[in-house]
Protein backbone atom coordinates (compact mmCIF):
# COMPACT_ATOMS: atom_id res chain seq x y z
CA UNK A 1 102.27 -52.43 55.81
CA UNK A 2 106.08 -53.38 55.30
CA UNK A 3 108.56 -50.57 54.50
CA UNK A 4 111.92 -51.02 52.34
CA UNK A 5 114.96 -49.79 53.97
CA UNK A 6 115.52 -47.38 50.68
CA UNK A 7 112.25 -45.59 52.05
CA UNK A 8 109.65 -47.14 49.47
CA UNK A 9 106.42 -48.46 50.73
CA UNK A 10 104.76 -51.60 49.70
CA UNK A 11 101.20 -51.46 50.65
CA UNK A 12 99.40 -54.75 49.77
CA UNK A 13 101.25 -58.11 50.08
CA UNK A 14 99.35 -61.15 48.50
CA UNK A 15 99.88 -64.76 49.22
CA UNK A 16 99.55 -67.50 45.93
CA UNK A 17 100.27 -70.96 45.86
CA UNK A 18 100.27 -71.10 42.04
CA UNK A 19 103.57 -72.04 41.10
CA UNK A 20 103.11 -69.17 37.71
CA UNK A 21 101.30 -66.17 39.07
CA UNK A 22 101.00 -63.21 37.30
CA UNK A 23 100.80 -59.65 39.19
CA UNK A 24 99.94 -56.72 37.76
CA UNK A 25 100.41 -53.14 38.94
CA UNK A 26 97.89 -50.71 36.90
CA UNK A 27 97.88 -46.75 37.16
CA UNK A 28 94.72 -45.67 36.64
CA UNK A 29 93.13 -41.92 35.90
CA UNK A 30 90.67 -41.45 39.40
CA UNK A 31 86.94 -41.02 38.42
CA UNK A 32 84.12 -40.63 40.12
CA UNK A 33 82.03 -43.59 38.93
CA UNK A 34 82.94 -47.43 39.40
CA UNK A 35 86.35 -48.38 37.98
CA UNK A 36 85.25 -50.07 35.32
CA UNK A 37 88.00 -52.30 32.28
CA UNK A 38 87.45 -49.89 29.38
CA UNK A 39 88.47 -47.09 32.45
CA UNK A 40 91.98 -44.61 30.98
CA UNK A 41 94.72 -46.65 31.75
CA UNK A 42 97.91 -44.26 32.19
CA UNK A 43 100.49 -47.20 32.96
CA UNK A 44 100.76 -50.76 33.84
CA UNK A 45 103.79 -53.24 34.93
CA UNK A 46 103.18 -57.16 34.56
CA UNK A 47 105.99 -59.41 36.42
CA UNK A 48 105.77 -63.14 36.38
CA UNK A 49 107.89 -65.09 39.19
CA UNK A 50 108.37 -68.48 38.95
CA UNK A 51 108.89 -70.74 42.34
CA UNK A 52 112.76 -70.65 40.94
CA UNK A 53 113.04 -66.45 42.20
CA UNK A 54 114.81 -66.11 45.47
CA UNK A 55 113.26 -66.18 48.15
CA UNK A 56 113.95 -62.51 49.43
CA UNK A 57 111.19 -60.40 49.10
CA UNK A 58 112.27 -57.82 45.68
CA UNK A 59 110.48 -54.19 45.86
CA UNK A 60 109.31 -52.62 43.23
CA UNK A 61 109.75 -48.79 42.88
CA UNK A 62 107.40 -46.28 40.90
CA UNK A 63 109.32 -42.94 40.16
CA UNK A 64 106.44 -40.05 40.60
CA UNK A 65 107.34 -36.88 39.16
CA UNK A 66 104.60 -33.93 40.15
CA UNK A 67 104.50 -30.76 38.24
CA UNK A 68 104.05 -27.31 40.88
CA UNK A 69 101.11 -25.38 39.49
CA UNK A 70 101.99 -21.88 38.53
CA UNK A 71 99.96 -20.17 41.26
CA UNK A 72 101.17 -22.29 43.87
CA UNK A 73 103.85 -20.69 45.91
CA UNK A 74 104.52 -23.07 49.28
CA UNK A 75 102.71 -26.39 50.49
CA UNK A 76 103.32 -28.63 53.26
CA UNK A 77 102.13 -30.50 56.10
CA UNK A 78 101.81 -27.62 59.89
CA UNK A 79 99.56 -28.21 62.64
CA UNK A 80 97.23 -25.38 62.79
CA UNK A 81 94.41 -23.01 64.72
CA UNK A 82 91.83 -20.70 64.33
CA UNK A 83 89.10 -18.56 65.40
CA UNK A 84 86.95 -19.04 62.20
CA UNK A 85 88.49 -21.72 60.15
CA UNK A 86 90.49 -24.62 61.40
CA UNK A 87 88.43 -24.68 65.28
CA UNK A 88 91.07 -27.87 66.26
CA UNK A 89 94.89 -28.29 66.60
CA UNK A 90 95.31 -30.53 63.61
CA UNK A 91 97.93 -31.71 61.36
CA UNK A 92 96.44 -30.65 57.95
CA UNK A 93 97.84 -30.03 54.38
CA UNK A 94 98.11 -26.38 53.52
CA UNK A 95 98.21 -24.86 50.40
CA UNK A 96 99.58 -21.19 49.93
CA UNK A 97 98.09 -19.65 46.61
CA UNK A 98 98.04 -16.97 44.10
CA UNK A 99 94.37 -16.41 43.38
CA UNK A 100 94.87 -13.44 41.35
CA UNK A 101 97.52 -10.16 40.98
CA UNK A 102 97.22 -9.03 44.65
CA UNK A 103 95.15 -11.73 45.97
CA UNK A 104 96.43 -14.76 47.71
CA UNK A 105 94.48 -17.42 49.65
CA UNK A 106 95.56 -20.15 52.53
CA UNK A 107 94.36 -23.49 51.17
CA UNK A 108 93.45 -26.97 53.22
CA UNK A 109 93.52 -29.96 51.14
CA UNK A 110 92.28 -33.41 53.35
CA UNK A 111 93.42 -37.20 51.65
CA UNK A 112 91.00 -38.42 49.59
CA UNK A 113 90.42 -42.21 49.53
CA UNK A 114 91.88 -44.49 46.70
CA UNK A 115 89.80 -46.03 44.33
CA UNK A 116 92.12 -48.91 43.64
CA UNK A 117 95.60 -50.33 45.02
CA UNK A 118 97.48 -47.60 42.61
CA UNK A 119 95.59 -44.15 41.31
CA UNK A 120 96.24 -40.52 39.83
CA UNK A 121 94.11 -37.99 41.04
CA UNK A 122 91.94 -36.14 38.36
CA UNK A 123 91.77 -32.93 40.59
CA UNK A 124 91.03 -31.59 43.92
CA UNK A 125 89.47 -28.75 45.27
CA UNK A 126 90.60 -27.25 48.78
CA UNK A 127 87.55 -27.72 51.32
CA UNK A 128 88.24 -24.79 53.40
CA UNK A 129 90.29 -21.37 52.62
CA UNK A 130 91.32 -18.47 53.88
CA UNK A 131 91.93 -15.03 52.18
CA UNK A 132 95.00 -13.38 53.48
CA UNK A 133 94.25 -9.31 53.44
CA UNK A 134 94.73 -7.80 56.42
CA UNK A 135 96.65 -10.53 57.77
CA UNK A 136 100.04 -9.76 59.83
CA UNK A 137 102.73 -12.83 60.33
CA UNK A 138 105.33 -13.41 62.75
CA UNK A 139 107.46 -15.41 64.47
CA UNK A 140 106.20 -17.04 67.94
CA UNK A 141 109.46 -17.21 69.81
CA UNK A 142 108.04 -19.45 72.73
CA UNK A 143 105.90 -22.04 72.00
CA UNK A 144 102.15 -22.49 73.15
CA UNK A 145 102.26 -24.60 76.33
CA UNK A 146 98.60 -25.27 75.70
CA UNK A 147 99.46 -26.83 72.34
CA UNK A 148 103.35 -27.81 72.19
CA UNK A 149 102.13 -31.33 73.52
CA UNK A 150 99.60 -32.00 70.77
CA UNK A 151 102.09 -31.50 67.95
CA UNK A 152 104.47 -29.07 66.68
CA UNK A 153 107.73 -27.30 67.94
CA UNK A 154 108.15 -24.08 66.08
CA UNK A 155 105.38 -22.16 65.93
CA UNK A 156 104.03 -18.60 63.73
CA UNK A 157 101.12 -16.88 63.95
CA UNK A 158 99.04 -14.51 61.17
CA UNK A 159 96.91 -11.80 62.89
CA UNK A 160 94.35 -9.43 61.72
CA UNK A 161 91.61 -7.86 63.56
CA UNK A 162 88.81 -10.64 64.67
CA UNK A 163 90.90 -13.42 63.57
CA UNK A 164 93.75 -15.23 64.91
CA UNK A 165 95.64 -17.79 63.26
CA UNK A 166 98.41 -20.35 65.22
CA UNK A 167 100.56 -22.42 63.01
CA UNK A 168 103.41 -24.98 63.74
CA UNK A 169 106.22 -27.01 62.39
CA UNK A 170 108.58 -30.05 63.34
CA UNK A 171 111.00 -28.31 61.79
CA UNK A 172 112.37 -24.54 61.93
CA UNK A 173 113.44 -24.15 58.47
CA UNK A 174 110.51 -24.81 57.61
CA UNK A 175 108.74 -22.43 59.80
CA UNK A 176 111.18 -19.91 58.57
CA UNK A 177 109.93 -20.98 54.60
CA UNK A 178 106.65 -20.35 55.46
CA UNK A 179 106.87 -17.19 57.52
CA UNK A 180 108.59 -15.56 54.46
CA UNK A 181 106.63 -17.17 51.82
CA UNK A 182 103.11 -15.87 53.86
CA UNK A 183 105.02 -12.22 54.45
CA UNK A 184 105.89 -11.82 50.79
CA UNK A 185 102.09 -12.90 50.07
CA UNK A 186 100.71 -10.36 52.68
CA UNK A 187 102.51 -7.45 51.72
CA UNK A 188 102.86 -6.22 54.76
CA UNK A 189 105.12 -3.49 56.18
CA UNK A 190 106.53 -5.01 59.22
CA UNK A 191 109.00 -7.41 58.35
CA UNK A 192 109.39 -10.44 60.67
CA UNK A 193 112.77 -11.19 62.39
CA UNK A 194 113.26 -14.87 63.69
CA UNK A 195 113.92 -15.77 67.14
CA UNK A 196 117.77 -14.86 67.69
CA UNK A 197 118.20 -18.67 69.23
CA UNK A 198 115.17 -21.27 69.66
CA UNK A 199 113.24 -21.50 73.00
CA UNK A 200 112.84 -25.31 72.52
CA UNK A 201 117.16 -25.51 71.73
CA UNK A 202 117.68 -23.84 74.78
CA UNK A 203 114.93 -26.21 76.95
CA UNK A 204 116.78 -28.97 75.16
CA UNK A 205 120.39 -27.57 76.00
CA UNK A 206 119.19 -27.11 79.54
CA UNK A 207 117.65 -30.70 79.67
CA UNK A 208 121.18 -32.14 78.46
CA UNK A 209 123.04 -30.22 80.91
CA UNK A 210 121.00 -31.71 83.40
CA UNK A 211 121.76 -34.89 82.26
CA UNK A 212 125.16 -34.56 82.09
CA UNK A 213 124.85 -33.08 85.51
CA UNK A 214 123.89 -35.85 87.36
CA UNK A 215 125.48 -38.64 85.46
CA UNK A 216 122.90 -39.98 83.08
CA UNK A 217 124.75 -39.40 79.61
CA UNK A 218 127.15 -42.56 80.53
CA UNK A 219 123.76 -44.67 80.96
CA UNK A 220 122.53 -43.22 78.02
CA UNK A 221 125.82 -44.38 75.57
CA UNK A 222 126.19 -47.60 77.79
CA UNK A 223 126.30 -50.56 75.81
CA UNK A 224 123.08 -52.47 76.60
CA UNK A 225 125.36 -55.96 76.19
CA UNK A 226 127.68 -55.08 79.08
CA UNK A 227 124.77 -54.39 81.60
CA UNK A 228 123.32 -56.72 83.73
CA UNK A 229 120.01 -57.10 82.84
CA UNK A 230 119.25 -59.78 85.24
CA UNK A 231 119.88 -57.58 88.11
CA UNK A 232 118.49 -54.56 86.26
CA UNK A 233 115.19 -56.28 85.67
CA UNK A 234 114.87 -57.50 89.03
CA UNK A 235 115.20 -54.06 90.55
CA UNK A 236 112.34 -52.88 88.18
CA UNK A 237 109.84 -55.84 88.58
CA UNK A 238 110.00 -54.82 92.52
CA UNK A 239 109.86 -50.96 92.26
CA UNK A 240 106.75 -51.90 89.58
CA UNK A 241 105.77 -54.16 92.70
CA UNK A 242 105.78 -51.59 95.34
CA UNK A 243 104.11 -48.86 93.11
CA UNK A 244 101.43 -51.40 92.21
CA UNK A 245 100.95 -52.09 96.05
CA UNK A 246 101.11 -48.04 96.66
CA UNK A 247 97.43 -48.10 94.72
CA UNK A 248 94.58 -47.05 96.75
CA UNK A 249 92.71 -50.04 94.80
CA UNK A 250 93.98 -53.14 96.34
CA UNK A 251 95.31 -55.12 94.03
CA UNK A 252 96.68 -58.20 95.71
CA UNK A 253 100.12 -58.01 93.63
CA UNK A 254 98.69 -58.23 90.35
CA UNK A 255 100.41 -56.23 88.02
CA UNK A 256 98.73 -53.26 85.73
CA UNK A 257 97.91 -54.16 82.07
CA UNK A 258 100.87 -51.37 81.29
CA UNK A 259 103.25 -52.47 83.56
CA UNK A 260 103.13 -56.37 82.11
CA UNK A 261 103.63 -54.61 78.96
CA UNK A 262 106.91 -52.73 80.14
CA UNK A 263 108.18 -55.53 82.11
CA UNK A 264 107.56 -58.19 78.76
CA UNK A 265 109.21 -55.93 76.58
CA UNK A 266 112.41 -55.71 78.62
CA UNK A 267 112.08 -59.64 79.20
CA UNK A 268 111.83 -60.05 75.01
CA UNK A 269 114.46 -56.84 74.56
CA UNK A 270 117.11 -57.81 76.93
CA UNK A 271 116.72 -61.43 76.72
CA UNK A 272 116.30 -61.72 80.47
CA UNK A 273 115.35 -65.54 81.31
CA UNK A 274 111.56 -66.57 82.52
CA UNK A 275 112.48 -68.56 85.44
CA UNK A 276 114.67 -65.72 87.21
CA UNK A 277 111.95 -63.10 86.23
CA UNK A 278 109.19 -65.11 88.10
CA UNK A 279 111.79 -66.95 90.95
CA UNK A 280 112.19 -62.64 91.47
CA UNK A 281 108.49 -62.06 91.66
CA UNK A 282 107.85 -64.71 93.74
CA UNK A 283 110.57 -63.40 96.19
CA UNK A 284 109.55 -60.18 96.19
CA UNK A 285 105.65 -61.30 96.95
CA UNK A 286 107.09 -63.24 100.44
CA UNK A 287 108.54 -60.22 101.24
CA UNK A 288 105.39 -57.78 100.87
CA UNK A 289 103.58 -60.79 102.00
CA UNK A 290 105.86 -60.50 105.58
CA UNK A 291 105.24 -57.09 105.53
CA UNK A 292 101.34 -56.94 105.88
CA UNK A 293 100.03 -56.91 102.45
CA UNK A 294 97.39 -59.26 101.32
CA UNK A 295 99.14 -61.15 97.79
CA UNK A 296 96.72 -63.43 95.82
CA UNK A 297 97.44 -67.19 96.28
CA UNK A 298 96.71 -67.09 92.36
CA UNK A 299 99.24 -65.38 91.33
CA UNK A 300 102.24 -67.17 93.63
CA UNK A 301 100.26 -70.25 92.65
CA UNK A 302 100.80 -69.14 89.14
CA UNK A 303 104.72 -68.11 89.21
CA UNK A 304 105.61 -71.22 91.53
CA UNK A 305 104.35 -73.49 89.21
CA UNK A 306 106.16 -71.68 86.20
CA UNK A 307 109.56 -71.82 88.67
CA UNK A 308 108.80 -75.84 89.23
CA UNK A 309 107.75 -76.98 86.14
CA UNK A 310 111.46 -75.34 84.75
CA UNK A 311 113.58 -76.43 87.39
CA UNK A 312 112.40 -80.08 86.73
CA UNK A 313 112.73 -80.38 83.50
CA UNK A 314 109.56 -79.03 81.95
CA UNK A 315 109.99 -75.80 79.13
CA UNK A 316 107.36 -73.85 80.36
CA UNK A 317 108.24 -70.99 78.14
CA UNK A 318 110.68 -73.28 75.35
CA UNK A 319 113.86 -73.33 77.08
CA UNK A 320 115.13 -76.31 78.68
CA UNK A 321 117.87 -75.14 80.92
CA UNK A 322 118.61 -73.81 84.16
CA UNK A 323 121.07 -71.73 86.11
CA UNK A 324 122.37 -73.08 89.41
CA UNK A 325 121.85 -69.94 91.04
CA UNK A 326 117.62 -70.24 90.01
CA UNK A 327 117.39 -73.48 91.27
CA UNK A 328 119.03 -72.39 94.56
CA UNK A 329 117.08 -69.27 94.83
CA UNK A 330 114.20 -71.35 93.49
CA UNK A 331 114.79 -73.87 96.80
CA UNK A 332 115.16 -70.97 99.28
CA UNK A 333 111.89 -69.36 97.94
CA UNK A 334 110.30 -72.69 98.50
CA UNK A 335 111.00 -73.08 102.08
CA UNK A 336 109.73 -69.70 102.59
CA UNK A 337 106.85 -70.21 100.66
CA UNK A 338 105.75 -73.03 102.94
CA UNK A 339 106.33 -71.61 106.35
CA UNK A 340 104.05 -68.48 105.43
CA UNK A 341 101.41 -70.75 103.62
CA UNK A 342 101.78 -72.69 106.82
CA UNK A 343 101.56 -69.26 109.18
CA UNK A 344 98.61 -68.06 107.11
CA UNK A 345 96.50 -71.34 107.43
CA UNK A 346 97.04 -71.19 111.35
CA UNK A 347 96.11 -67.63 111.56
CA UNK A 348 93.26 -67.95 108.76
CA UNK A 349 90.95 -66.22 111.15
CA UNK A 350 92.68 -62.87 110.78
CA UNK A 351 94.87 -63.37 107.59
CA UNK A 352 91.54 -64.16 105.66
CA UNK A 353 89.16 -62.60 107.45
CA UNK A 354 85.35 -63.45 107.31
CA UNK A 355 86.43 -65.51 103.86
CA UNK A 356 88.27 -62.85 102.23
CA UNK A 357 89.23 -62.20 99.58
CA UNK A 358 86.40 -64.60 98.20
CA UNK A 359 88.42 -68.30 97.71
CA UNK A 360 91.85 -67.28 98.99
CA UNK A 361 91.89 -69.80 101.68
CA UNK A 362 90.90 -72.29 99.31
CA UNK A 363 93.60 -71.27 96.95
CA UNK A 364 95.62 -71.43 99.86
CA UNK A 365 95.57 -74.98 100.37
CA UNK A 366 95.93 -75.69 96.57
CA UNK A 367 99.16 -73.82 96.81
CA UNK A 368 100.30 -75.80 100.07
CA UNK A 369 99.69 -79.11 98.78
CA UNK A 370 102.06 -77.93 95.29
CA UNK A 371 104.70 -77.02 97.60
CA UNK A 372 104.76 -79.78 99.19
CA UNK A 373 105.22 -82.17 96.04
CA UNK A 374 108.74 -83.75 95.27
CA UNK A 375 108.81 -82.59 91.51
CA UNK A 376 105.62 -81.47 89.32
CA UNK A 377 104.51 -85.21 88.34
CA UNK A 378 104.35 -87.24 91.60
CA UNK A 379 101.43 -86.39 93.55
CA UNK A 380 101.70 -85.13 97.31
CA UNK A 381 100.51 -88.46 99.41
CA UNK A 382 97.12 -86.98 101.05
CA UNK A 383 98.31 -88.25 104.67
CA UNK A 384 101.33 -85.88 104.22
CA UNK A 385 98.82 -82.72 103.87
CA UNK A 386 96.70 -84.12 106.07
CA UNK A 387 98.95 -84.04 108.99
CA UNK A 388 100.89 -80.84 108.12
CA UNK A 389 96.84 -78.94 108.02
CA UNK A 390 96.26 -81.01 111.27
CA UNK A 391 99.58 -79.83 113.08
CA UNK A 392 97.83 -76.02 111.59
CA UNK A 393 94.56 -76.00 112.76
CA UNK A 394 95.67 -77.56 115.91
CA UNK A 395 98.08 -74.03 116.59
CA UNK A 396 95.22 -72.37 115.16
CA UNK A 397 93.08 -74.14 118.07
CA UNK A 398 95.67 -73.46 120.67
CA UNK A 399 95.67 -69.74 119.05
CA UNK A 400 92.02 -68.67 118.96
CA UNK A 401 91.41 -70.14 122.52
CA UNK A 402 94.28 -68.15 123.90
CA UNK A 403 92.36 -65.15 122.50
CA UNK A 404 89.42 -66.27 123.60
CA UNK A 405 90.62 -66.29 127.32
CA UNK A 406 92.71 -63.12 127.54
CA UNK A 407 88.86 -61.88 126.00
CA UNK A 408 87.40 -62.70 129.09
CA UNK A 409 90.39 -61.72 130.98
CA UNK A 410 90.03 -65.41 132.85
CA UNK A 411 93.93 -65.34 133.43
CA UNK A 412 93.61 -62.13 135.34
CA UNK A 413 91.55 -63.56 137.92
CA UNK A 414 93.43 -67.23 138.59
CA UNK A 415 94.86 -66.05 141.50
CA UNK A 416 91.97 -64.58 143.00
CA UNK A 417 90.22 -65.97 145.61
CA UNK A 418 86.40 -65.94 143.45
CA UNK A 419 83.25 -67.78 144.09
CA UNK A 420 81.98 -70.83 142.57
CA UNK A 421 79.25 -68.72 140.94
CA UNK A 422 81.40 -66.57 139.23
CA UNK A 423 83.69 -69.48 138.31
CA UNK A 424 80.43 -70.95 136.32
CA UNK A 425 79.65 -67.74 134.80
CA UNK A 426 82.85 -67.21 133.52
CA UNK A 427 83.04 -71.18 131.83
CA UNK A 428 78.95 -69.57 130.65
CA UNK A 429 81.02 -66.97 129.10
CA UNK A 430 84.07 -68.28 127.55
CA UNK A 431 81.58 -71.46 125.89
CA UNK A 432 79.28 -68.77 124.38
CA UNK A 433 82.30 -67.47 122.88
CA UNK A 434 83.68 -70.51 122.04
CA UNK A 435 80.46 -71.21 119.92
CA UNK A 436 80.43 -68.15 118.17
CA UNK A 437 84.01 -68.58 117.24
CA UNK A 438 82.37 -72.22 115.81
CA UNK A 439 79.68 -70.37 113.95
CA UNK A 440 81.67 -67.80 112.35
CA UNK A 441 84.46 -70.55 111.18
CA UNK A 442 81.73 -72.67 110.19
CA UNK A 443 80.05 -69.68 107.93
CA UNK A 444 83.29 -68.19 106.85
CA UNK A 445 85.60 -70.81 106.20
CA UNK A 446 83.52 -73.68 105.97
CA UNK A 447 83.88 -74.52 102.77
C-alpha cells in the first residue's frame, strides 16, 4: 500500500505492458449476492495513459461526502472495557445514539469487508450495544497502569451498579467531546469536571526535565551529519557484544536475530561502511576471545573473509574502496588473529575440550590456513601450514607432557635419593598416562 504525501491512499497498483491500457475505477452499491455487470452502478472514472505520460506516478482523488444521521450524536474510534459487553481492551468504532426521546444507546460498529476494489455500503447494523440508563460518566484523571500500555492516554469511565465501563482516547479533546456528549445523553445530575492539568503532561514534563537534566536534549537536536557514526557504531556493536556474551545461553559471539536488525539499520541509516563494521567485530571478538570466552571460528571465519576480500580488491558488499585506516586496522587484526589461532591449536586440549564445540577445531584450521594466505586468490603453499601446525603440536607436545609430569609430581622427587623400583613404577605411571592422553586425542580430536 503506497500513500500520497497529500494524505490519499492508493490501494491496488497494477503493472501492464500494453502500450494503451484502459483503467477503470467503478463505485458500486454493496449487496449481498455476487457482484454481478447489470449490479447499480453509482459512479465510474475511465483514464487512458499512453507510454507518452510521465513517468511520475499521478494519484487520483475521490471526494467522499457522508451525511450524519439525525439520531447520531458523536462517533469515533476509543479503546474500550467492560464487564458485560466489550470483555477486551480493543480499539473499536463507537457509535453514540438517540434511540428514542429519553433513550440513548452506545453503539459498536466492526469493518466489514469490501466486495470490490471501490464500494458504498448499503447499511450496517451495530453488533453489540449498550443502553445508557443508570449510567454515571467521568473523567479518569490517572490513567490505568494495567491498560495505558495497550492503547490509549486519556481515559473516562461510565458507571452504574453491576457494570463498569473504561474508555480511552489518543487525544484529550476528544475525551473531553465524548465525556460531555455521553453526560448530556445520561442526564445525570453530577456534572463532570476535567482533570485541572493531565497526569500523562505532567509524566511527560517530568520525563523532559529529566532529559534536560542530564544532558540528553543536545543529543536529541544533534545533527545526525556532524556525528561520528563510525565511532558511534563501533561503541554499540561491542556493548551489543558484551550483552550478547552476558547470556546465560552461550552463544559463541553470535549476535541475536534483534540485535542484527538494530545494528543493520544503523549500518543502512547512517551509512556506516561494511569493512570497518566487521574489521570492529572482528577486534572486539580477539579481545573477548583473550579474555576467556569461547567465539565461534565461523563467525571470525566469516568477518575475516568479508575484511580480506575488501581490502584486496573484491566488493563484497558493492563498494570498491578502502580507507587507510581499515586496511591498517585490518593488518593489526590479522597478526592477532594468527597468534591466538596459533595459541588455541597448541592448547587444543583445554581450549576445545573433548571436541567442543562440535567442529571448532576443524574450523580452526580452516581459519589458520586463510590467514595465512597473501591475498584471497593465491592459495597458502601446504608446506607453509604444515610447518606452522608442526611447530603447534610440537609446543602442544612439550605442553601436555609438562602436565603430565607435574601430575605425577616426578619433578618433586629428582633430588631424592629413590629406589630403582619406584623409579620403574613411576615411568609405569607417567606411560599409562601418556596413553590415555593418546586415546583421548585420538577420540576427541582425531578427526
Amino acid at each position: 500500500m503506497r500513500k500520497d504525501p497529500a494524505g490519499g491512499i492508493l490501494k491496488e497498483i497494477f503493472c501492464t505492458k500494453h502500450p494503451l491500457p484502459t483503467i477503470k475505477v467503478k463505485l458500486y452499491a454493496e449487496v449481498k449476492n455476487i457482484v454481478a455487470f447489470e449490479a447499480k452502478n453509482l459512479e465510474k472514472v475511465v483514464i487512458q495513459p499512453t507510454p507518452n505520460c510521465s513517468r511520475q506516478p499521478e494519484w487520483i482523488r475521490i471526494a467522499i461526502r457522508v451525511e450524519k444521521p439525525p439520531n447520531l450524536k458523536t462517533c469515533g474510534y476509543c479503546y474500550g472495557i467492560g464487564r458485560v459487553a466489550w470483555k477486551k481492551w480493543k480499539r473499536r468504532f463507537y457509535c453514540l445514539v438517540q434511540v428514542s426521546q429519553y433513550a440513548f444507546a452506545y453503539l459498536l460498529y466492526h469493518n466489514m469487508p469490501s466486495l470490490c476494489a471501490v464500494t458504498v455500503r448499503k447499511s450496517q447494523e451495530p453488533t453489540e450495544f449498550v443502553q445508557l440508563d443508570g449510567f454515571t460518566i467521568d473523567y479518569v484523571p490517572e490513567p490505568d497502569p494495567e491498560l495505558y500500555n495497550q492503547g490509549g492516554k486519556y481515559f473516562f469511565t461510565a458507571i452504574r451498579e453491576g457494570d463498569e465501563l473504561k474508555f480511552a482516547t489518543d487525544d484529550e479533546n476528544e475525551r473531553n467531546l465524548w465525556v460531555q456528549a455521553l453526560y448530556r445523553a445520561t442526564g445525570q445530575a453530577y456534572k463532570p469536571v476535567p482533570p485541572k492539568q493531565s497526569v500523562l503532561a505532567s509524566k511527560t514534563q517530568g520525563l523532559q526535565d529529566k532529559a534536560s537534566k542530564h544532558g540528553l536534549d543536545e543529543l536529541i537536536q544533534a545533527d545526525p551529519v556532524q556525528m561520528a557514526h563510525d565511532h558511534l557504531f563501533a561503541k554499540l556493536q561491542s556493548m551489543a557484544l558484551d550483552y550478547r556474551l552476558n547470556d546465560p545461553i552461550c552463544s559463541l559471539g553470535w549476535f541475536s536475530p534483534g540485535q542484527v536488525f538494530v545494528l543493520d539499520e544503523y549500518c543502512a541509516r547512517y551509512m556506516v561502511r561494511g569493512c570497518h563494521r566487521h574489521v570492529s567485530l572482528l577486534n572486539d571478538l580477539l579481545n573477548k576471545a583473550d579474555d576467556g570466552h569461547l567465539i565461534e571460528p565461523t563467525l571470525i571465519h566469516y568477518s575475516f573473509a568479508f575484511c580480506a576480500s575488501h581490502v584486496h580488491g573484491n566488493r563484497p558488499d558493492g563498494v570498491g574502496t578502502v580507507t587507510l585506516e581499515e586496511k591498517e586496522h585490518f593488518q593489526e587484526v590479522k597478526e592477532r588473529l594468527k597468534v591466538l589461532l596459533e595459541k588455541q591449536i597448541t592448547n587444543f586440549r583445554y581450549c576445545f575440550p573433548f571436541g567442543r564445540p562440535e567442529g571448532a577445531l576443524k574450523g580452526t584450521l580452516s581459519l589458520l590456513e586463510r590467514v595465512l594466505m597473501k591475498d584471497v586468490v593465491s592459495p597458502v603453499p601446504p608446506e607453509e601450514v604444515r610447518s606452522v601446525i608442526k611447530k603447534c603440536l610440537e609446543e602442544a607436545a612439550l605442553i601436555n607432557y609438562t602436565r603430565i609430569c607435574n601430575e605425577a609430581k616426578i619433578e618433586q622427587r629428582m633430588g631424592v635419593d629413590i629406589s630403582p623400583q619406584q623409579r620403574i613404577e613411576d615411568m609405569i605411571r607417567i606411560t599409562e598416562l601418556c596413553i590415555d592422553l593418546l586415546k583421548e586425542n585420538e577420540e576427541h580430536h582425531g578427526e
